[in-house]
PDB file of N, CA and C in Angstrom:
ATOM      1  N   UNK A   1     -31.774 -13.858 -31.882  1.00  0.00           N
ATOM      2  CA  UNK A   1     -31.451 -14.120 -30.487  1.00  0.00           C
ATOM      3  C   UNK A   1     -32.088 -13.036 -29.623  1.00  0.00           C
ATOM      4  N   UNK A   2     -32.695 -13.092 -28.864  1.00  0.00           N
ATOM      5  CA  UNK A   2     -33.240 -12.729 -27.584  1.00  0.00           C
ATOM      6  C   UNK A   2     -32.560 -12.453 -26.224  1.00  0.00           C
ATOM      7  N   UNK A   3     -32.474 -11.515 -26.178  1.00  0.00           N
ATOM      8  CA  UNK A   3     -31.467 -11.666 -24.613  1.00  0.00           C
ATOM      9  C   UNK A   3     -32.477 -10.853 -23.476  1.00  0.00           C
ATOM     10  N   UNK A   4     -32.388 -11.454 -22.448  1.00  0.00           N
ATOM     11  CA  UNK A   4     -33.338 -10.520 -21.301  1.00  0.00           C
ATOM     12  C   UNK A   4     -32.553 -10.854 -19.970  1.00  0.00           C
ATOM     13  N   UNK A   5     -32.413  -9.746 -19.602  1.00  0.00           N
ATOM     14  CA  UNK A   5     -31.316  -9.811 -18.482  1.00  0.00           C
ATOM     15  C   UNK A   5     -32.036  -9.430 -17.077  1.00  0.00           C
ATOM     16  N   UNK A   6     -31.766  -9.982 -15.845  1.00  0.00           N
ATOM     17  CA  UNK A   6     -32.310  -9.718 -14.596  1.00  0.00           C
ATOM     18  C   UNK A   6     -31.278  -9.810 -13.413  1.00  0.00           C
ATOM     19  N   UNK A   7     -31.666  -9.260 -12.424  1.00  0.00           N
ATOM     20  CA  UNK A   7     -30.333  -9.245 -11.143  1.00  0.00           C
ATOM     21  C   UNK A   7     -31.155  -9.871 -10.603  1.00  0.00           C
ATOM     22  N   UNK A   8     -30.717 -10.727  -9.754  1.00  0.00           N
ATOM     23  CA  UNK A   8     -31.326 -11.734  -8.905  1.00  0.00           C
ATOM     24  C   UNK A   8     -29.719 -11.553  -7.286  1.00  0.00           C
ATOM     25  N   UNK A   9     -30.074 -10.658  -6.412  1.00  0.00           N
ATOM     26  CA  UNK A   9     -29.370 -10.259  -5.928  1.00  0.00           C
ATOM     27  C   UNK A   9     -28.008  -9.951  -6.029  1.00  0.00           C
ATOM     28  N   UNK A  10     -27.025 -10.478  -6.259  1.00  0.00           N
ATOM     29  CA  UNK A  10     -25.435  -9.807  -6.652  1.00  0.00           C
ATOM     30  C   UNK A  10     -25.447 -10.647  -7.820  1.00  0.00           C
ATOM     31  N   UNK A  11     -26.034 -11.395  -7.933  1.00  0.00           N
ATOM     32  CA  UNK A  11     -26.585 -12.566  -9.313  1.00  0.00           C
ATOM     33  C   UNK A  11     -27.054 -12.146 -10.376  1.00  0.00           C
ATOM     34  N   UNK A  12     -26.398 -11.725 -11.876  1.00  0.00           N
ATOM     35  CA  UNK A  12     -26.948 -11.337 -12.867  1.00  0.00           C
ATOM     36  C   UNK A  12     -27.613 -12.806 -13.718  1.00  0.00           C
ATOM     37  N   UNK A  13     -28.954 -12.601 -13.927  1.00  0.00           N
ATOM     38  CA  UNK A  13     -29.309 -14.205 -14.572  1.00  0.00           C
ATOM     39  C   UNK A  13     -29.530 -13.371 -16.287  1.00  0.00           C
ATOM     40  N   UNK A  14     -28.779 -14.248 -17.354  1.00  0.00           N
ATOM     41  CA  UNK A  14     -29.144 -13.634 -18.589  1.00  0.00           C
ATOM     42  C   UNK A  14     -29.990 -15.118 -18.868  1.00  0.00           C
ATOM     43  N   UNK A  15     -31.422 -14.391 -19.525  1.00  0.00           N
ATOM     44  CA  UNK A  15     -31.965 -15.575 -20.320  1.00  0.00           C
ATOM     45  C   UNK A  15     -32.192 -15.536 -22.137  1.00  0.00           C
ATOM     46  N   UNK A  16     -31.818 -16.539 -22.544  1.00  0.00           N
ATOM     47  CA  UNK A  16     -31.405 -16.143 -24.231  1.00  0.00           C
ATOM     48  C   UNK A  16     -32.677 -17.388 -24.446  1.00  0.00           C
ATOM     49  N   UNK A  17     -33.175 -16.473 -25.849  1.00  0.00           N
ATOM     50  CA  UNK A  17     -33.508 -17.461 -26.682  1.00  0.00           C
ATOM     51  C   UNK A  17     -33.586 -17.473 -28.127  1.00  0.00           C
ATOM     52  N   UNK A  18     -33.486 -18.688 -28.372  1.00  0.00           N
ATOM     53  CA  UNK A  18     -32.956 -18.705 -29.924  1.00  0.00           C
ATOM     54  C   UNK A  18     -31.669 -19.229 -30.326  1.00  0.00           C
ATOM     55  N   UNK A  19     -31.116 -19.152 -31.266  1.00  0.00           N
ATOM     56  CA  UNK A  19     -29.813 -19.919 -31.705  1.00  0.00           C
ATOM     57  C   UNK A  19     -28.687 -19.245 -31.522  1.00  0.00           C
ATOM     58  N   UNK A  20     -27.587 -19.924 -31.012  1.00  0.00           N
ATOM     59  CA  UNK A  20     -25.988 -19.367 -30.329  1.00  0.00           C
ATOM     60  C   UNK A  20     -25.154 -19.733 -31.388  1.00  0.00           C
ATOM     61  N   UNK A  21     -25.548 -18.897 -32.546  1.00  0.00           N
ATOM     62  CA  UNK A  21     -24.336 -18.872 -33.669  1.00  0.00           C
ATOM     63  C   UNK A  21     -23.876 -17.840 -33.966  1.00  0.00           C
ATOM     64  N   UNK A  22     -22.395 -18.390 -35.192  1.00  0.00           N
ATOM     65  CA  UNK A  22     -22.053 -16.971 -35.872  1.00  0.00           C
ATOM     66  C   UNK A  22     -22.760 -15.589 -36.226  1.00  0.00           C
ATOM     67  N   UNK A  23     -22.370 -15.107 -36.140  1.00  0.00           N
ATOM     68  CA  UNK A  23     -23.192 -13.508 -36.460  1.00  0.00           C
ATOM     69  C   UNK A  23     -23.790 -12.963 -35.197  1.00  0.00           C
ATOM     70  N   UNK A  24     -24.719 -12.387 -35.864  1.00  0.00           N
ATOM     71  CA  UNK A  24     -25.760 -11.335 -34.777  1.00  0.00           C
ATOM     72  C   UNK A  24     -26.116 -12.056 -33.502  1.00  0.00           C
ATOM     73  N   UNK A  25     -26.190 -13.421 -32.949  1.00  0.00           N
ATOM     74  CA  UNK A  25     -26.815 -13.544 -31.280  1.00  0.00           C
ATOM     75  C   UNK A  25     -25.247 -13.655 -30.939  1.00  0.00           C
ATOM     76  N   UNK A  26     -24.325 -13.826 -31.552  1.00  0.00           N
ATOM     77  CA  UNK A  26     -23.041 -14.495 -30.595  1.00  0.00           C
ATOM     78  C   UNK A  26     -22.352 -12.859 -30.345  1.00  0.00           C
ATOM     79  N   UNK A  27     -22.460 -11.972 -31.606  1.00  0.00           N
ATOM     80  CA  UNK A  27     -22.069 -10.579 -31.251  1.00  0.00           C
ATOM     81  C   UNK A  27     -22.716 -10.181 -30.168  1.00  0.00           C
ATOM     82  N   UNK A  28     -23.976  -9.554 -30.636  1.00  0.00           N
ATOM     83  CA  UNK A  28     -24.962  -9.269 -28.786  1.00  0.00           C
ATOM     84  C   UNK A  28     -24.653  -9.694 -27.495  1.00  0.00           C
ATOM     85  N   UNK A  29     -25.034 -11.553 -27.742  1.00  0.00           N
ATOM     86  CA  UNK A  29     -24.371 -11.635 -26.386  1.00  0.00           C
ATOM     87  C   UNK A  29     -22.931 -11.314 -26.089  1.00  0.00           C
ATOM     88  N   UNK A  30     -22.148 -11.249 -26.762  1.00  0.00           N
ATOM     89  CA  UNK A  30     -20.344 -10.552 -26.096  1.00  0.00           C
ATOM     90  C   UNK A  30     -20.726  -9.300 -25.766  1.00  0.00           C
ATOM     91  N   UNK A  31     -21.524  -8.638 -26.144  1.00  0.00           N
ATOM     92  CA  UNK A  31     -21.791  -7.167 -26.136  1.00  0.00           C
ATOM     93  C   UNK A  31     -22.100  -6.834 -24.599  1.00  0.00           C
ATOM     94  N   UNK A  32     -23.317  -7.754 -24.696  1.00  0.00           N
ATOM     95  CA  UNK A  32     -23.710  -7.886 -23.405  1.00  0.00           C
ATOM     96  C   UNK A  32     -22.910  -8.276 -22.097  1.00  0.00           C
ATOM     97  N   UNK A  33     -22.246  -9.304 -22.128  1.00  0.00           N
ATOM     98  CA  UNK A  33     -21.800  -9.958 -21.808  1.00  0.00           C
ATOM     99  C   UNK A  33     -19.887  -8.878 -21.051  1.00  0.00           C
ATOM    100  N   UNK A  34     -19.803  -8.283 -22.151  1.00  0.00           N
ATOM    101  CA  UNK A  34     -18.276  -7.315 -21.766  1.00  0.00           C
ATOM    102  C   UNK A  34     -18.838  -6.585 -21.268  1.00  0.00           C
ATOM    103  N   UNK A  35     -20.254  -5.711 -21.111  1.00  0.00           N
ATOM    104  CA  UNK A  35     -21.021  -4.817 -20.615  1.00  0.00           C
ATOM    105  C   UNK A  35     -20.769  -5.250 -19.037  1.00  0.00           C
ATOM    106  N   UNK A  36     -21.488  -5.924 -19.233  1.00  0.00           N
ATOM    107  CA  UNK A  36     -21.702  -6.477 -17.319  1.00  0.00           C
ATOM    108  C   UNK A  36     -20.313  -6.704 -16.964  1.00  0.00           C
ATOM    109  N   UNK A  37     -18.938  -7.673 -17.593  1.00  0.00           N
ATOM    110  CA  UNK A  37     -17.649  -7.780 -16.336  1.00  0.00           C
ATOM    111  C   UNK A  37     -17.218  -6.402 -16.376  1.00  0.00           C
ATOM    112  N   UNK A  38     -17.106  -5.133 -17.512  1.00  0.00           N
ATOM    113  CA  UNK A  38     -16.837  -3.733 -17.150  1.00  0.00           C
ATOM    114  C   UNK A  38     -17.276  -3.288 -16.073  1.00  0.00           C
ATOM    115  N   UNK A  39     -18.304  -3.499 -15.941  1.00  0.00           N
ATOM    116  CA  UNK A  39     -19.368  -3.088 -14.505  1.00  0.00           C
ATOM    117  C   UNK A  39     -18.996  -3.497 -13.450  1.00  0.00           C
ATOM    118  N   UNK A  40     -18.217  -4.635 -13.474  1.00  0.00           N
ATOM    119  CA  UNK A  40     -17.973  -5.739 -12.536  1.00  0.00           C
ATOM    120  C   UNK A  40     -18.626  -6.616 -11.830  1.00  0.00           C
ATOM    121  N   UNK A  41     -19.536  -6.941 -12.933  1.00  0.00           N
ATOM    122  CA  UNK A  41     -20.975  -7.979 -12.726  1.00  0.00           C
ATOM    123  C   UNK A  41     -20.270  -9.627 -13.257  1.00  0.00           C
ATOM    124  N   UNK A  42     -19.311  -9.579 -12.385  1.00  0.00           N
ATOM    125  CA  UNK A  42     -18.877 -11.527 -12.930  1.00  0.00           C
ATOM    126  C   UNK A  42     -19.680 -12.476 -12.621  1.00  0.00           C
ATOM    127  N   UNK A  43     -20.500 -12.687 -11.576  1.00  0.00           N
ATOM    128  CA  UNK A  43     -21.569 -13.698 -11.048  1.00  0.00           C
ATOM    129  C   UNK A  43     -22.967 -13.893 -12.519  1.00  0.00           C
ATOM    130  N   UNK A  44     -22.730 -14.868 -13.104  1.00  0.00           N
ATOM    131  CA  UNK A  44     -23.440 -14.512 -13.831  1.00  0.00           C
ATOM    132  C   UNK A  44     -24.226 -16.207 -14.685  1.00  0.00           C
ATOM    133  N   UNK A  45     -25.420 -16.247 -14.285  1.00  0.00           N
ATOM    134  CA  UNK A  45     -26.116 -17.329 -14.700  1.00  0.00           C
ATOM    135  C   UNK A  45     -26.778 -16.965 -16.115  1.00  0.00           C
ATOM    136  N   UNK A  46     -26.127 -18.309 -17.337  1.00  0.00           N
ATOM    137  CA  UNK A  46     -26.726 -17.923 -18.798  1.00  0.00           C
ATOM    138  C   UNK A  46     -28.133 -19.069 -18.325  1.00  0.00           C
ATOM    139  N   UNK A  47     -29.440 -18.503 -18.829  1.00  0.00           N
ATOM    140  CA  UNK A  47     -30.568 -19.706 -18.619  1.00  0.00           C
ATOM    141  C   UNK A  47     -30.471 -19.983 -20.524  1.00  0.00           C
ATOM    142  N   UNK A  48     -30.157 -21.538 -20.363  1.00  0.00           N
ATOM    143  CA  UNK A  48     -30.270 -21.689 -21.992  1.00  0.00           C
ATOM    144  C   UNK A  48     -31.362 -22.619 -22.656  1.00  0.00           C
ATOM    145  N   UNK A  49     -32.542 -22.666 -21.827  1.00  0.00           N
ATOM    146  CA  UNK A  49     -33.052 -23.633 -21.876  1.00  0.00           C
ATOM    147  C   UNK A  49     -33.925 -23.882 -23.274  1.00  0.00           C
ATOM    148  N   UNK A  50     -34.148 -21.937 -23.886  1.00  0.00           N
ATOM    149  CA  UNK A  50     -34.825 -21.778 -25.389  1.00  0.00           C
ATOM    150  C   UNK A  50     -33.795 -21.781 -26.289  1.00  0.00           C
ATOM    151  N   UNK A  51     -32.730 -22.590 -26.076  1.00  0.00           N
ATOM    152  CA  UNK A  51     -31.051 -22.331 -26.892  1.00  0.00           C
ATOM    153  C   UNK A  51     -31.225 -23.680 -27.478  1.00  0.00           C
ATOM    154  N   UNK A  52     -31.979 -23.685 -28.930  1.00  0.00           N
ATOM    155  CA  UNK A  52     -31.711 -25.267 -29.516  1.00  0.00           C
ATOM    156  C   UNK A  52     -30.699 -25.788 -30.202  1.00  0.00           C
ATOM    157  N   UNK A  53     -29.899 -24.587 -30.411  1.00  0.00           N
ATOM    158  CA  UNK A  53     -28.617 -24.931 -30.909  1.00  0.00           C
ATOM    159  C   UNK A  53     -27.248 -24.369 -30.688  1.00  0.00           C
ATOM    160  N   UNK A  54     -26.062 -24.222 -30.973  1.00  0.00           N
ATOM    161  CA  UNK A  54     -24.828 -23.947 -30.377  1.00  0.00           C
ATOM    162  C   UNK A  54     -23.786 -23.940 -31.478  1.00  0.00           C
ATOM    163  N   UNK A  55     -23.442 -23.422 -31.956  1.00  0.00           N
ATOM    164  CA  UNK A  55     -22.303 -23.554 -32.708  1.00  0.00           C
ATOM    165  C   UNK A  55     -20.908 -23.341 -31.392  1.00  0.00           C
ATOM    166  N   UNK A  56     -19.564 -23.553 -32.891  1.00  0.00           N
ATOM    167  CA  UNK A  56     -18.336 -23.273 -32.722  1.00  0.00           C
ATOM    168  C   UNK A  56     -18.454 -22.029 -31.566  1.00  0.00           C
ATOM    169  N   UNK A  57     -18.705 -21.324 -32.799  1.00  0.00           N
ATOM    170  CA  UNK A  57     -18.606 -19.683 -32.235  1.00  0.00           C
ATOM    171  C   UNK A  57     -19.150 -19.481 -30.537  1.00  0.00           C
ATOM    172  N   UNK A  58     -20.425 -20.210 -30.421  1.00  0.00           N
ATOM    173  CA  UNK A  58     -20.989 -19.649 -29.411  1.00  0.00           C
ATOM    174  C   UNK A  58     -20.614 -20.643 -28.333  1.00  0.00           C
ATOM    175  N   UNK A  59     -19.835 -21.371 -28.546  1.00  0.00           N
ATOM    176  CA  UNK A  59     -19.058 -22.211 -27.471  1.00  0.00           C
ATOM    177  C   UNK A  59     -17.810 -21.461 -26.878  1.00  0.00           C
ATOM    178  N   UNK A  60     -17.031 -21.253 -28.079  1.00  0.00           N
ATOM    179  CA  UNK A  60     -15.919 -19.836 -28.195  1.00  0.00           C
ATOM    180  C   UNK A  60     -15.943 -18.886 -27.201  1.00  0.00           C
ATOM    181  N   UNK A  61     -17.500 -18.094 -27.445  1.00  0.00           N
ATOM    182  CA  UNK A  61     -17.754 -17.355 -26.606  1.00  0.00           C
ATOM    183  C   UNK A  61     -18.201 -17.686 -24.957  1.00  0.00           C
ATOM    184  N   UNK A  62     -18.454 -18.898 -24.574  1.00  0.00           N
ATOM    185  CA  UNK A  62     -18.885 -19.311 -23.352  1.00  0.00           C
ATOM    186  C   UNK A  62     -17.364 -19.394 -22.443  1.00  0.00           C
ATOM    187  N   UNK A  63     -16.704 -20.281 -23.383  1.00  0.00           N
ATOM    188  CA  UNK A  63     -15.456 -20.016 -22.738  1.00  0.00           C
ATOM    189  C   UNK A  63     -14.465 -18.955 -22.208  1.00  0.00           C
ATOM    190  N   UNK A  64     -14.885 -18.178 -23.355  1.00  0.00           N
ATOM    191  CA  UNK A  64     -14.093 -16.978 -23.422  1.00  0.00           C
ATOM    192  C   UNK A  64     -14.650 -16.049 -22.059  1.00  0.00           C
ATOM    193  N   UNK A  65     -15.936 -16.448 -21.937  1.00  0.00           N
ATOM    194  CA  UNK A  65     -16.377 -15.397 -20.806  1.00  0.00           C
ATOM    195  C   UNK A  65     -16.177 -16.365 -19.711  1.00  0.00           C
ATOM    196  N   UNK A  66     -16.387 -17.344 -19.338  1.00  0.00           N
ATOM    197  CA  UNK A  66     -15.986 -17.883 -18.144  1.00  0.00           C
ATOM    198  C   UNK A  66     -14.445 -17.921 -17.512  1.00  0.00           C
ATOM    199  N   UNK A  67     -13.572 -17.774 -18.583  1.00  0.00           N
ATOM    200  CA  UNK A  67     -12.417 -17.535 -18.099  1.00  0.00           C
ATOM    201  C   UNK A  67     -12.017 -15.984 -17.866  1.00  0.00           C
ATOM    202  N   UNK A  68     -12.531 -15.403 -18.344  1.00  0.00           N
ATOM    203  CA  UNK A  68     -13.105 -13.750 -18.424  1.00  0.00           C
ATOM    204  C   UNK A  68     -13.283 -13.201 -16.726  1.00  0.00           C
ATOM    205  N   UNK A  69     -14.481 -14.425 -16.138  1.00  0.00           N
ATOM    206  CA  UNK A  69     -15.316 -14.310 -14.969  1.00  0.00           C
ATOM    207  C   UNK A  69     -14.267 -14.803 -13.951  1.00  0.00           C
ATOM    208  N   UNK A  70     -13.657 -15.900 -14.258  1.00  0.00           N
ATOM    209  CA  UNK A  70     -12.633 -16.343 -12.957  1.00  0.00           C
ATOM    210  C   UNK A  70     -11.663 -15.727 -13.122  1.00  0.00           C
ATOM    211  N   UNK A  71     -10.673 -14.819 -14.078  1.00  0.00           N
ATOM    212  CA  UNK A  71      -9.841 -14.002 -13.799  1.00  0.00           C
ATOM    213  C   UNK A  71     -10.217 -13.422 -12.880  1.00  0.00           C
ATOM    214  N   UNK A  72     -11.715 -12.551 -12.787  1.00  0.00           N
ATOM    215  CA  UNK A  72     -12.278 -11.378 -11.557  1.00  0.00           C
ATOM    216  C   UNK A  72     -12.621 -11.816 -10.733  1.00  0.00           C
ATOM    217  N   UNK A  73     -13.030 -12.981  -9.930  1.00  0.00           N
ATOM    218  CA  UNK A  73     -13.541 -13.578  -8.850  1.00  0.00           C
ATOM    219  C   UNK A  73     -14.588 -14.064  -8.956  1.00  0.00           C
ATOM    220  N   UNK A  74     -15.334 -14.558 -10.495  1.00  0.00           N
ATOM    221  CA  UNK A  74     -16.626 -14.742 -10.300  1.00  0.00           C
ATOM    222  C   UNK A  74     -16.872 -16.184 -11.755  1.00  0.00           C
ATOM    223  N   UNK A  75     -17.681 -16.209 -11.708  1.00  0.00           N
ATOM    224  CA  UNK A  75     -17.938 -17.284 -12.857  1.00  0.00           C
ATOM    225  C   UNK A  75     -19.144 -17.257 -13.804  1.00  0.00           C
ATOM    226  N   UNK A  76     -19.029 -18.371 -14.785  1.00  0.00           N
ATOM    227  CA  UNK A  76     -20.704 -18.172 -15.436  1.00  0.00           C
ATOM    228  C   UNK A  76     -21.175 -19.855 -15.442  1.00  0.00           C
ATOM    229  N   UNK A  77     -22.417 -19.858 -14.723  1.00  0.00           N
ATOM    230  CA  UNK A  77     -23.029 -21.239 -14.510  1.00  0.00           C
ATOM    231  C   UNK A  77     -23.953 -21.048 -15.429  1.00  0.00           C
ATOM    232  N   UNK A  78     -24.252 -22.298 -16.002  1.00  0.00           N
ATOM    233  CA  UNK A  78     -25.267 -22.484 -17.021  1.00  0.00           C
ATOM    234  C   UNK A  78     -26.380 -23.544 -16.569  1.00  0.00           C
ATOM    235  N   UNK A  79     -27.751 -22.990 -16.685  1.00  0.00           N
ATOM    236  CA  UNK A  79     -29.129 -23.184 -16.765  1.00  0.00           C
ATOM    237  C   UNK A  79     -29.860 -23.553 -17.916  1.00  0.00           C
ATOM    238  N   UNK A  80     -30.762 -25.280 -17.289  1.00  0.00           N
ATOM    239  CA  UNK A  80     -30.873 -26.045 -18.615  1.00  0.00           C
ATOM    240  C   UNK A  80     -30.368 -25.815 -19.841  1.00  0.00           C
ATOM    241  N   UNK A  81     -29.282 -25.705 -19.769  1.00  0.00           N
ATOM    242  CA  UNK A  81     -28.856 -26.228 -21.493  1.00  0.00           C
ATOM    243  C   UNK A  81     -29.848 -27.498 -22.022  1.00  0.00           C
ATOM    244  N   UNK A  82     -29.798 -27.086 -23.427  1.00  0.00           N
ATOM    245  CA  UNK A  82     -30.378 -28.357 -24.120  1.00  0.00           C
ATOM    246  C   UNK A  82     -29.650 -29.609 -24.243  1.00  0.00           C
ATOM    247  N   UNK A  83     -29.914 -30.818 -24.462  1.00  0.00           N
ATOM    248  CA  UNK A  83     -29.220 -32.247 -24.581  1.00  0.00           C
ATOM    249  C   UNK A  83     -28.070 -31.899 -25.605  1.00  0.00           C
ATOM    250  N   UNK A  84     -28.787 -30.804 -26.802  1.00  0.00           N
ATOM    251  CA  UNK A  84     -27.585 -31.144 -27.706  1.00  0.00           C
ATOM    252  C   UNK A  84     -26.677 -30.066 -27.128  1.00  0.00           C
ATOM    253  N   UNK A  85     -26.579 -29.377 -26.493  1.00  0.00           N
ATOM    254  CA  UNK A  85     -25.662 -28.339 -25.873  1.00  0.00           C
ATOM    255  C   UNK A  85     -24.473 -28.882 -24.900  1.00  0.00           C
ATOM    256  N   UNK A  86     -25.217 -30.092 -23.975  1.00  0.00           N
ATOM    257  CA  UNK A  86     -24.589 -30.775 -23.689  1.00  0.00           C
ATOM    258  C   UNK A  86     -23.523 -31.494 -24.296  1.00  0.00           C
ATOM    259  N   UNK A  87     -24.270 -32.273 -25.484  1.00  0.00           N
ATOM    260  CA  UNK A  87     -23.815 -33.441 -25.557  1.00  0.00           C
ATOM    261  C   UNK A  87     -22.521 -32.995 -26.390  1.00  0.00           C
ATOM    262  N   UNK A  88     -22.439 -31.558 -27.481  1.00  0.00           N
ATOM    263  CA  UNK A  88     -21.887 -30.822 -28.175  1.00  0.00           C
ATOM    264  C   UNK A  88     -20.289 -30.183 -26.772  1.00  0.00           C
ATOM    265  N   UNK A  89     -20.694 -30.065 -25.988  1.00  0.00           N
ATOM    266  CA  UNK A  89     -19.434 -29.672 -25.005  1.00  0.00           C
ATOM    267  C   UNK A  89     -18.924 -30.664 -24.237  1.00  0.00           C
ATOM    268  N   UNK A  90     -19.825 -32.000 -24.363  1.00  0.00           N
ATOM    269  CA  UNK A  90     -19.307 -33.426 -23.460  1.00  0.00           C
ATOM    270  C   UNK A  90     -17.962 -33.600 -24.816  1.00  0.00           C
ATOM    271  N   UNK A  91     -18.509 -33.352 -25.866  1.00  0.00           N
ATOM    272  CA  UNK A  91     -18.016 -34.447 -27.179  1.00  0.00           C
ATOM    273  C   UNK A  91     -16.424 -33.021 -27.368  1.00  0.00           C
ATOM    274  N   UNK A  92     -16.203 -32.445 -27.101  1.00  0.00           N
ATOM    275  CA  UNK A  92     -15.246 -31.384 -27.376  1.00  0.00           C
ATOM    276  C   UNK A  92     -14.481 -31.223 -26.040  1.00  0.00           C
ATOM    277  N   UNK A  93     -14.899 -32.207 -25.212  1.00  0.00           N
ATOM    278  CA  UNK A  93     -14.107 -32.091 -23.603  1.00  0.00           C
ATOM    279  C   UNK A  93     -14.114 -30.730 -22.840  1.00  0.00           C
ATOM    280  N   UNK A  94     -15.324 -30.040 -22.985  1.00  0.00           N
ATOM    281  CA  UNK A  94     -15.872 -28.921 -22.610  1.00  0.00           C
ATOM    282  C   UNK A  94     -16.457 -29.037 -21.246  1.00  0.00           C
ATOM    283  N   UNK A  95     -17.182 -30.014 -21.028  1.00  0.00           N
ATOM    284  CA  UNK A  95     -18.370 -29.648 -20.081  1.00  0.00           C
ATOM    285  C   UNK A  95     -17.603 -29.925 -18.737  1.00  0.00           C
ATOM    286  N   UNK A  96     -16.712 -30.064 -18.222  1.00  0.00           N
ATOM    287  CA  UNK A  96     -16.290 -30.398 -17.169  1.00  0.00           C
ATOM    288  C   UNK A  96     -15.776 -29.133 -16.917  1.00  0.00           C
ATOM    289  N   UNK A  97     -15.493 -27.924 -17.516  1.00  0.00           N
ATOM    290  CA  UNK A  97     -15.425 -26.382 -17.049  1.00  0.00           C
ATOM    291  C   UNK A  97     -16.490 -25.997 -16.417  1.00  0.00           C
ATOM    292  N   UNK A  98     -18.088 -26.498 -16.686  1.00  0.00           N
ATOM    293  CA  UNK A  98     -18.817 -25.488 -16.509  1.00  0.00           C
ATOM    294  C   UNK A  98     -19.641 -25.759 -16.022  1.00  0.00           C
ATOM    295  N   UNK A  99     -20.414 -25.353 -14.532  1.00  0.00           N
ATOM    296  CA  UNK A  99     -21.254 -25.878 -13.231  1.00  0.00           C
ATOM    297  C   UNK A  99     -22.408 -25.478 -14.473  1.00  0.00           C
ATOM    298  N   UNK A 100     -23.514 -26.942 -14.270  1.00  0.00           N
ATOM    299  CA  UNK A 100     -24.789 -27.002 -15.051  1.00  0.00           C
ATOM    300  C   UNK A 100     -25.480 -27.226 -13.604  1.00  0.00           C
ATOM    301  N   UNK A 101     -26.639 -26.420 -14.383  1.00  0.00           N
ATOM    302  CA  UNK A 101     -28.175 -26.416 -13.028  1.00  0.00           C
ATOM    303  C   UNK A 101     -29.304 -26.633 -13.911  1.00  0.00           C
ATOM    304  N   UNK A 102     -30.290 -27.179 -13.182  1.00  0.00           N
ATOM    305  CA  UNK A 102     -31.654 -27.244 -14.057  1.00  0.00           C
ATOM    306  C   UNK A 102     -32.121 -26.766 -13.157  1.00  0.00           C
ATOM    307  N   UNK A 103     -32.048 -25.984 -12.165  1.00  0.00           N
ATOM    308  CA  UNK A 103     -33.043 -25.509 -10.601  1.00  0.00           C
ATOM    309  C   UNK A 103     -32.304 -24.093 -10.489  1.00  0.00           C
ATOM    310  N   UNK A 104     -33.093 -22.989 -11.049  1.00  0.00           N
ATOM    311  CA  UNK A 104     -32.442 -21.594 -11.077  1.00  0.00           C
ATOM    312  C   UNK A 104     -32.231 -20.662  -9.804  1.00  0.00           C
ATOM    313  N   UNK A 105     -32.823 -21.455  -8.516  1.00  0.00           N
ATOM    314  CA  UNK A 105     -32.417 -21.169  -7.212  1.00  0.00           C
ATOM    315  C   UNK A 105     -31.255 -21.683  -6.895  1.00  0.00           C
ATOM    316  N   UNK A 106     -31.224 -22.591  -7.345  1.00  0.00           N
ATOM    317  CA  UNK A 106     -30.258 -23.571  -6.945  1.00  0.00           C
ATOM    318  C   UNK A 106     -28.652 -22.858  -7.950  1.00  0.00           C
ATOM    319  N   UNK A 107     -29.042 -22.243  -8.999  1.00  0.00           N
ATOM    320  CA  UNK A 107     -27.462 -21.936  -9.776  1.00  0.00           C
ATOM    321  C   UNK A 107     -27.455 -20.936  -9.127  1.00  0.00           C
ATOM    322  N   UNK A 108     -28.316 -19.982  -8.698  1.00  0.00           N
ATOM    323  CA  UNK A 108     -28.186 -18.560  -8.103  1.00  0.00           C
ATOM    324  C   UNK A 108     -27.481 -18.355  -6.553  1.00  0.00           C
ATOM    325  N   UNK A 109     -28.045 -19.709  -5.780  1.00  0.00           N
ATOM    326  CA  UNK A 109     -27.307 -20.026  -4.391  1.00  0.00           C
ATOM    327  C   UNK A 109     -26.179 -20.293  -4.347  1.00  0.00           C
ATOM    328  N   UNK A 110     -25.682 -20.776  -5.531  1.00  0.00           N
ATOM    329  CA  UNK A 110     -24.527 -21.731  -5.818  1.00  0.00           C
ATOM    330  C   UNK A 110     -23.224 -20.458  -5.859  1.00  0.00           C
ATOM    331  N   UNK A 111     -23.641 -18.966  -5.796  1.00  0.00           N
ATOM    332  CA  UNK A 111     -22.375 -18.426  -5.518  1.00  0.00           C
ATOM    333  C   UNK A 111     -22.216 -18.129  -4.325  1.00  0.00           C
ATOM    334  N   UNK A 112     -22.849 -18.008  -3.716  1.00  0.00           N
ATOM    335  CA  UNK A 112     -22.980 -17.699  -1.924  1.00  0.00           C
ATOM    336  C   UNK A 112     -21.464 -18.481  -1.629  1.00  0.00           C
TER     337      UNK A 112
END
C-alpha cells in the first residue's frame, strides 16, 4: 500500500494505492489516519481510485474513521472508489454513510 498525502487548503486529500487489507496497508493507513484527527485534521478526502480491492478489515477501518471525523466536526469523503468497492459497501448496507465523488474539486468544495 502506498499512501501520499496532500493539503488541499483546510482539506487533507490522502491518495492510496494498492490493496485495503488485513495487515500492513490497513495498519499504515490507521497510522496515518490517527496522525492527522490528533492534529485535528478531520476534513479529509481518501482518493481510492488505485484501490482494487477492500477487505473486511479495510471497510472496518473506513468506518471507524468516519465516525472518528464526525465526532470532531469533520468527515471522510471518498474519491473514485472502484465498482467493486462500491458494490462491496452497497451489499453490507454501507454506502449510504459515505459522500462518494469522482470530481476531486468537487469532494474538496464539498466541505465549505
Amino acid at each position: 500500500m502506498d499512501i501520499e498525502l496532500r493539503s488541499m487548503g483546510q482539506v487533507k486529500l490522502i491518495k492510496l494505492r494498492g490493496r485495503l487489507n488485513l495487515g500492513d496497508s490497513v495498519d499504515r493507513l490507521r497510522e496515518t489516519l490517527d496522525d492527522l484527527m490528533g492534529s485535528g485534521d478531520t476534513r479529509i478526502v481518501l482518493d481510492l481510485c488505485e484501490v482494487p480491492w477492500i477487505d473486511s478489515s479495510g471497510i472496518g477501518l473506513l468506518v471507524k474513521i468516519l465516525t472518528s471525523a464526525k465526532q470532531r466536526g469533520g468527515s471522510i469523503k471518498l474519491l473514485n472508489p472502484s465498482k467493486f468497492t462500491v458494490q462491496t459497501l452497497k451489499m453490507i448496507s454501507l454506502l449510504d454513510l459515505f459522500e462518494i465523488f469522482q470530481d476531486q474539486q468537487e469532494a474538496v468544495a464539498s466541505f465549505a
